[in-house]
C-alpha atoms as a PDB file:
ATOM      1  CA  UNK A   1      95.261  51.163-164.183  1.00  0.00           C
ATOM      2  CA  UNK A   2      92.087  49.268-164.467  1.00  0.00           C
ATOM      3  CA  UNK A   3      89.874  50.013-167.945  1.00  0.00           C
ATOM      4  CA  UNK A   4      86.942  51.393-166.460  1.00  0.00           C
ATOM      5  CA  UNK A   5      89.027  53.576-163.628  1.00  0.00           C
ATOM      6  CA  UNK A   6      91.389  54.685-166.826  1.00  0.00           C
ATOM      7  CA  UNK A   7      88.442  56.602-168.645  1.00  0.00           C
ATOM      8  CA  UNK A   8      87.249  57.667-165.553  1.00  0.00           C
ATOM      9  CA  UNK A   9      90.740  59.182-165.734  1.00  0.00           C
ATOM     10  CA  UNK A  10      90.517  60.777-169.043  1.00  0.00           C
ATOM     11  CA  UNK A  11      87.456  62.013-168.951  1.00  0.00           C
ATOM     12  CA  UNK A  12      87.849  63.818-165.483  1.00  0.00           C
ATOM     13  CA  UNK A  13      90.905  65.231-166.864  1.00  0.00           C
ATOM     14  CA  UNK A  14      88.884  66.931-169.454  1.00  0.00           C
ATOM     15  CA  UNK A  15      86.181  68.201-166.971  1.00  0.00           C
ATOM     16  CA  UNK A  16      88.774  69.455-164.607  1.00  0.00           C
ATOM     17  CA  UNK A  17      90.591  71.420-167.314  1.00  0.00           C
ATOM     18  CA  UNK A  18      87.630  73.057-168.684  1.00  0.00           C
ATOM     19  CA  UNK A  19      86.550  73.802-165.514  1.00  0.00           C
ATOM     20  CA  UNK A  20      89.307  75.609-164.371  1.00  0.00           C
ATOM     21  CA  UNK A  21      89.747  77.402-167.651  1.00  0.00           C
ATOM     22  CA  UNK A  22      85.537  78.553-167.216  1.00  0.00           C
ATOM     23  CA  UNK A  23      86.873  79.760-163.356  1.00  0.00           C
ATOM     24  CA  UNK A  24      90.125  81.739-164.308  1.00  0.00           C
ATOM     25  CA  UNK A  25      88.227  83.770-167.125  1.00  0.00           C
ATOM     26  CA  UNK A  26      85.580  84.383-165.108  1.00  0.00           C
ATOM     27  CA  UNK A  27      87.745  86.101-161.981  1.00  0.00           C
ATOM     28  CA  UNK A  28      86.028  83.027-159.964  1.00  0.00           C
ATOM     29  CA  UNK A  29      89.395  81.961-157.804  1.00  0.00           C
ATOM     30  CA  UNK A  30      87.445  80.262-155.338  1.00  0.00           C
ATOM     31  CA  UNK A  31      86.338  77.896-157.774  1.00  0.00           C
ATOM     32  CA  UNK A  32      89.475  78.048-159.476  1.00  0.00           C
ATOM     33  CA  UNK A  33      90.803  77.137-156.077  1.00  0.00           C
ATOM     34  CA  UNK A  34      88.526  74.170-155.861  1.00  0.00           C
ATOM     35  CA  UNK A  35      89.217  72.967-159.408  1.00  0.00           C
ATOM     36  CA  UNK A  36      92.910  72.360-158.138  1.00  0.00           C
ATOM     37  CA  UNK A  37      91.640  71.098-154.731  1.00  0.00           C
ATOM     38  CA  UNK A  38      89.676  68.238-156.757  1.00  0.00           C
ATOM     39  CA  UNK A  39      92.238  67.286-159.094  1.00  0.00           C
ATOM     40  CA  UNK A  40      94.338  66.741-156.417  1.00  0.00           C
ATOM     41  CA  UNK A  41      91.897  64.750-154.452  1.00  0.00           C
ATOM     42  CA  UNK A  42      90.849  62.952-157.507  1.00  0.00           C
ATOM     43  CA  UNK A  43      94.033  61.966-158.656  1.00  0.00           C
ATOM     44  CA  UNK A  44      95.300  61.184-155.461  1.00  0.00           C
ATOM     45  CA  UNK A  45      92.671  58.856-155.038  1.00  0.00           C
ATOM     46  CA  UNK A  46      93.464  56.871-158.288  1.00  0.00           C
ATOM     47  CA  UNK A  47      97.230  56.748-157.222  1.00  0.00           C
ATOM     48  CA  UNK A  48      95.999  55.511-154.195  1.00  0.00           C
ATOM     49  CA  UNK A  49      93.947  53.173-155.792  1.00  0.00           C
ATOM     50  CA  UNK A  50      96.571  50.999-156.779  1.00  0.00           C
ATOM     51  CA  UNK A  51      97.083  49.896-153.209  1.00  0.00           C
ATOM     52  CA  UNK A  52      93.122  49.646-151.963  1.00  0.00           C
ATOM     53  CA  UNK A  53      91.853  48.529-155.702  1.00  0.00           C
ATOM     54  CA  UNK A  54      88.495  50.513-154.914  1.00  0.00           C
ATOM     55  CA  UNK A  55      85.187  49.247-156.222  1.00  0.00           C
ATOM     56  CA  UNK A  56      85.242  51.621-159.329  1.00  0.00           C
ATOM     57  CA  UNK A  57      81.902  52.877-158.187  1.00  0.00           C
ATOM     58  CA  UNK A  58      83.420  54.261-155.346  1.00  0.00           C
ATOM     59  CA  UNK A  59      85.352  56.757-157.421  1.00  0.00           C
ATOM     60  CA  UNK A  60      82.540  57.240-159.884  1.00  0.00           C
ATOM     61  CA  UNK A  61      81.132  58.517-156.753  1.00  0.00           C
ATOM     62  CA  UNK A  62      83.934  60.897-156.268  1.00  0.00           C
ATOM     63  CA  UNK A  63      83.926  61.877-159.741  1.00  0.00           C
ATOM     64  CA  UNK A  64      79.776  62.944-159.449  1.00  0.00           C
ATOM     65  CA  UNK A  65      80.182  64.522-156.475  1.00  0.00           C
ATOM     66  CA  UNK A  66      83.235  66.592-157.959  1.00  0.00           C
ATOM     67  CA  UNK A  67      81.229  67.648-160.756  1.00  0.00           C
ATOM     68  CA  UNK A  68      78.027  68.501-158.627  1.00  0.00           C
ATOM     69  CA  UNK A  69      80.160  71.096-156.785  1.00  0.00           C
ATOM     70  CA  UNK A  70      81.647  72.329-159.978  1.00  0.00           C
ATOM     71  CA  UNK A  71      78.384  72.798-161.602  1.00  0.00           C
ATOM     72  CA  UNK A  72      77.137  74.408-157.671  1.00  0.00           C
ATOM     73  CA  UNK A  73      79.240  77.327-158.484  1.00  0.00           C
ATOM     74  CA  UNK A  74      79.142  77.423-162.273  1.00  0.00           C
ATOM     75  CA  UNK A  75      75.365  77.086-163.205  1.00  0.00           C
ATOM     76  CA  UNK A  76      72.744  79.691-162.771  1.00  0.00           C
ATOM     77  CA  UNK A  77      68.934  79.388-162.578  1.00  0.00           C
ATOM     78  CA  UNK A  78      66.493  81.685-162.574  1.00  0.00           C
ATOM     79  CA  UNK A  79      69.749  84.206-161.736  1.00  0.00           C
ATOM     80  CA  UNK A  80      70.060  82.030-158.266  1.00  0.00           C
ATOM     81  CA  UNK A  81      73.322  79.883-158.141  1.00  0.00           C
ATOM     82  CA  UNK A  82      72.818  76.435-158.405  1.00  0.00           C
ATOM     83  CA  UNK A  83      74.759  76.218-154.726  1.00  0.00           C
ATOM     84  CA  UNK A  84      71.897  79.135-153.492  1.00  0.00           C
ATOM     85  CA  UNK A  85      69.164  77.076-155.194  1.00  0.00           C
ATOM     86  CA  UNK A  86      66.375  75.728-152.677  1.00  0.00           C
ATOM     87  CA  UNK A  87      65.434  71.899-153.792  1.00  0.00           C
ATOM     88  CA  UNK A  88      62.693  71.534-151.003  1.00  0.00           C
ATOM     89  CA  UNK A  89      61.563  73.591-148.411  1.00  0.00           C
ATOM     90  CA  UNK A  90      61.972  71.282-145.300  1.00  0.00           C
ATOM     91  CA  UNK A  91      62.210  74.367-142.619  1.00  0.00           C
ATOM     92  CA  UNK A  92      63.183  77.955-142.785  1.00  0.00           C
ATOM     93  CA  UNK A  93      64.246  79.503-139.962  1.00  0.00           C
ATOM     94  CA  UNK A  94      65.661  82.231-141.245  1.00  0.00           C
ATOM     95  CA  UNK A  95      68.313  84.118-143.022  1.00  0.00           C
ATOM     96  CA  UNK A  96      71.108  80.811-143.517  1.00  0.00           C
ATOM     97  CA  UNK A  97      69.312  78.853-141.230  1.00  0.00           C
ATOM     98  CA  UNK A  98      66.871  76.533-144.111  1.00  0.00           C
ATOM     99  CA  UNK A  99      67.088  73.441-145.505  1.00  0.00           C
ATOM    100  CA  UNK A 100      67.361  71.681-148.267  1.00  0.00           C
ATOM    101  CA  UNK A 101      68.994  73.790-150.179  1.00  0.00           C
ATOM    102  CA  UNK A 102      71.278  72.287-153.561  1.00  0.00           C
ATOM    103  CA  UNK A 103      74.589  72.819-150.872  1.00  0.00           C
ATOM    104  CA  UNK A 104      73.511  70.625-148.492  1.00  0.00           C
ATOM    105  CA  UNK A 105      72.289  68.567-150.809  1.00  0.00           C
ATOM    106  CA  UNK A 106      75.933  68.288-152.184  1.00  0.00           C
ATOM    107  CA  UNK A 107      77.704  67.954-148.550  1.00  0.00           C
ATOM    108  CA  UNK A 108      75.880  64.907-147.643  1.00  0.00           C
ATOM    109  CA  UNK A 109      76.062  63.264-150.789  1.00  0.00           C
ATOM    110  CA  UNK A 110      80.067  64.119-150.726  1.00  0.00           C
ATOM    111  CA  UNK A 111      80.580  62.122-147.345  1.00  0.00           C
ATOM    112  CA  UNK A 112      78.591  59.406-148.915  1.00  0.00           C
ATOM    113  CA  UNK A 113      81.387  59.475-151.852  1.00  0.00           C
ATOM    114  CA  UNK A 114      83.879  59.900-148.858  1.00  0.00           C
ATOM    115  CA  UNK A 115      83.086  57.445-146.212  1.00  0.00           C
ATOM    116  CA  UNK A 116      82.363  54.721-148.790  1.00  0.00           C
ATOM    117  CA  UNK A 117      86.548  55.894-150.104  1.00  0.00           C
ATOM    118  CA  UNK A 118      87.205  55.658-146.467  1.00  0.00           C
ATOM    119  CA  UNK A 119      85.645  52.566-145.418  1.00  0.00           C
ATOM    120  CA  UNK A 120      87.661  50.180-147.974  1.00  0.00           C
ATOM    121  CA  UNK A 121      90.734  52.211-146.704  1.00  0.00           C
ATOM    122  CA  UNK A 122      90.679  51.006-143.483  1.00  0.00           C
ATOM    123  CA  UNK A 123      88.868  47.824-144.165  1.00  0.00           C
ATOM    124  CA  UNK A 124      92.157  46.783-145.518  1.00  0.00           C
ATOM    125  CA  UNK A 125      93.643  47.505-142.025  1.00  0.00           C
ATOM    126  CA  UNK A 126      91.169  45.623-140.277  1.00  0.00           C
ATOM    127  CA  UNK A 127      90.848  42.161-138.682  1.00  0.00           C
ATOM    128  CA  UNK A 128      87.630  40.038-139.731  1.00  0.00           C
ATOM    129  CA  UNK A 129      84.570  40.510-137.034  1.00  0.00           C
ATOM    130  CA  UNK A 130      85.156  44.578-136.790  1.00  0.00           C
ATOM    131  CA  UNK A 131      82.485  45.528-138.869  1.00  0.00           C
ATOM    132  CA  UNK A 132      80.933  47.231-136.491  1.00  0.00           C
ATOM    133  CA  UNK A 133      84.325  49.399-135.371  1.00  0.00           C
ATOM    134  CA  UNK A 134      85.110  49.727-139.509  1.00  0.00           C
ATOM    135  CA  UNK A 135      81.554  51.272-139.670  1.00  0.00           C
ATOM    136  CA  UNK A 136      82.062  53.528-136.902  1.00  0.00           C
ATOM    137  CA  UNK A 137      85.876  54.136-137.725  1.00  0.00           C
ATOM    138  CA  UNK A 138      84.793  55.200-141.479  1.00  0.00           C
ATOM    139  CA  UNK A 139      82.422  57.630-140.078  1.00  0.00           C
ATOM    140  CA  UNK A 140      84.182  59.637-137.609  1.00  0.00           C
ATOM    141  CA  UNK A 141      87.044  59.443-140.207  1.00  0.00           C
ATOM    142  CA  UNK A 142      84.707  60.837-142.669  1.00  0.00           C
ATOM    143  CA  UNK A 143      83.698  63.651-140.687  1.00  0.00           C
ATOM    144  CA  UNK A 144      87.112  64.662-139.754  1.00  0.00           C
ATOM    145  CA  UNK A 145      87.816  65.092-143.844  1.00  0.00           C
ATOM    146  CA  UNK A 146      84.334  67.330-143.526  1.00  0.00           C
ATOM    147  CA  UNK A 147      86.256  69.098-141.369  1.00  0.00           C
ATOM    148  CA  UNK A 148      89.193  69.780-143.209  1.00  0.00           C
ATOM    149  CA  UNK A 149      86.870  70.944-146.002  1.00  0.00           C
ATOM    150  CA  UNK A 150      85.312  73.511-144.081  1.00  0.00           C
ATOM    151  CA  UNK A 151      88.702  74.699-143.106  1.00  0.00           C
ATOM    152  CA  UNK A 152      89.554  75.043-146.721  1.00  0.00           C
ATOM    153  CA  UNK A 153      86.294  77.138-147.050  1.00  0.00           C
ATOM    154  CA  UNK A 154      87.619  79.234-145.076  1.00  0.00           C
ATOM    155  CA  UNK A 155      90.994  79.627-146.614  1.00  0.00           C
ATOM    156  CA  UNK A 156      89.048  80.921-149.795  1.00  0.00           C
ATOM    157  CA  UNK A 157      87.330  83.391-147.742  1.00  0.00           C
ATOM    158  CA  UNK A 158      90.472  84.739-146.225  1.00  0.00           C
ATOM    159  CA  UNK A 159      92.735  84.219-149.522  1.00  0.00           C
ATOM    160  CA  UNK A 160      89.936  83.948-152.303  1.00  0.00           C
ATOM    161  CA  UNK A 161      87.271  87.145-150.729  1.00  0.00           C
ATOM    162  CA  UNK A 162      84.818  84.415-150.732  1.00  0.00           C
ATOM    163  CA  UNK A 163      83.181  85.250-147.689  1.00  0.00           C
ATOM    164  CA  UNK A 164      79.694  86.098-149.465  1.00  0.00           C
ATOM    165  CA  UNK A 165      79.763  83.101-151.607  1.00  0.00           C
ATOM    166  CA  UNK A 166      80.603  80.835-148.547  1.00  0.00           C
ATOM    167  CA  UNK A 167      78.060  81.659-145.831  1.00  0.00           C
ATOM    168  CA  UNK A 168      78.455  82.455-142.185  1.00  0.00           C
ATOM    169  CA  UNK A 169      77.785  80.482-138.752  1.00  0.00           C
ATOM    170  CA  UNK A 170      74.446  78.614-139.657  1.00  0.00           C
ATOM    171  CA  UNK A 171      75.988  77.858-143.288  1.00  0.00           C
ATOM    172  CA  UNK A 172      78.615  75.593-141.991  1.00  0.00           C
ATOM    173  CA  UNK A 173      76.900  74.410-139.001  1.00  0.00           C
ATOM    174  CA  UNK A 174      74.480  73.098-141.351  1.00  0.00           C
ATOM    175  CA  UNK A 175      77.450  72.072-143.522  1.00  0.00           C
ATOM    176  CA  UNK A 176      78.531  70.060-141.144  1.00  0.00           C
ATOM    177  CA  UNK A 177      75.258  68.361-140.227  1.00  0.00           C
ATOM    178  CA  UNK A 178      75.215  67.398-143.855  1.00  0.00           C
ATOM    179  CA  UNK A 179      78.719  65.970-143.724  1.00  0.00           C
ATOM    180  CA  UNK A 180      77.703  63.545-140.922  1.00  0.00           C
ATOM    181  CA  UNK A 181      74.081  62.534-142.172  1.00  0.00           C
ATOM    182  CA  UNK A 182      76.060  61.593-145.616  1.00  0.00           C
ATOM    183  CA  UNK A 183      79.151  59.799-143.760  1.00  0.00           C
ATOM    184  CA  UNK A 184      76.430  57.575-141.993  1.00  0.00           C
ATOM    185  CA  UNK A 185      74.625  56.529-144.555  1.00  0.00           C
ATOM    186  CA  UNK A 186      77.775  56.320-147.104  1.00  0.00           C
ATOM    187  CA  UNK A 187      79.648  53.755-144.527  1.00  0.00           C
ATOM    188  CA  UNK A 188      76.373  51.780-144.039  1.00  0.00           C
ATOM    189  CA  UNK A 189      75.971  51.470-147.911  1.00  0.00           C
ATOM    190  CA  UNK A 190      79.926  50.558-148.100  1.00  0.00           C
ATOM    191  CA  UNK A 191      78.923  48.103-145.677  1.00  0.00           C
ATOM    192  CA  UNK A 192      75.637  46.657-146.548  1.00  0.00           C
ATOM    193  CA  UNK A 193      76.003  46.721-150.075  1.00  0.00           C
ATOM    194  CA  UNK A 194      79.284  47.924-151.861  1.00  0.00           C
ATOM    195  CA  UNK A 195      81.456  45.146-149.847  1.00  0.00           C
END
């Protein structure tokens, strides 16, 4: 394992560990739930890692994101959670339906993380001259992972009684909007600046 990737290791380790620890004590088994989600994810991506030899600031941008989401459902302020938190009112249309809120905020920049994981994936699969096809490839392969996570969303509302904490229709329509908006501009930065 590479130096830099290696205490990227280690200290993830740590934060996932005292994250789930904070989670179980505090009856939180969604996040709980996500804790183990991550370290898999995480981890899977540095055993992957020793096939695709990612730029390590690809999985520093895993790591961030993981601990932005963390924090989304740890951190409180002003008694709103940090995931409930408004960062700019861009529209409001009502009920779920507003933007920018901290969880968008968080989707998009996860599909950057993602698609910029998912673009040197297949780049290794690639021919020379299909830039253009990797860039589109990474992104619909990005959203289909945004996918999955919305599916696991719902798993902790059915197995987790998160179904207050997650949101309804609107939440992961906009969820989903996110994911794409970050996929784009995470393959174009793989792309433009990170290859």
């Amino acid at each position: 394992m590479r130096n830099g990737v290696r205490i990227l290791s280690y200290l993830m380790a740590a934060f996932l560990i005292v994250f789930f620890g904070y989670f179980i004590v505090q009856g939180n088994y969604e996040f709980s739930g996500y804790a183990i989600v991550a370290a898999i994810l995480f981890y899977g991506l540095l055993w992957s890692d020793k096939h695709y030899n990612f730029p390590t600031i690809t999985l520093w941008l895993v790591a961030i994101w993981i601990a932005m989401h963390l924090f989304g459902g740890s951190v409180y302020i002003g008694g709103v959670k940090l995931y409930d938190l408004m960062l700019l009112n861009l529209f409001n249309g009502g009920g779920e339906f507003v933007i920018l809120k901290y969880d968008q905020f968080v989707h998009a920049y996860c599909y950057v993380a993602f698609a910029a994981i998912i673009y040197f994936m297949l780049k290794k699969h690639m021919k020379k001259g299909q830039e253009v096809a990797l860039v589109i490839f990474t992104i619909l392969a990005a959203i289909g992972v945004g996918l999955l996570n919305e599916v696991i969303e719902f798993a902790m509302v059915v197995f987790a009684d998160a179904a207050e904490a997650v949101g309804g229709y609107y939440n992961t329509a906009l969820d989903l909007v996110f994911n794409l908006i970050g996929a784009i501009i995470g393959a174009i930065m793989a792309w433009k600046w990170l290859d």
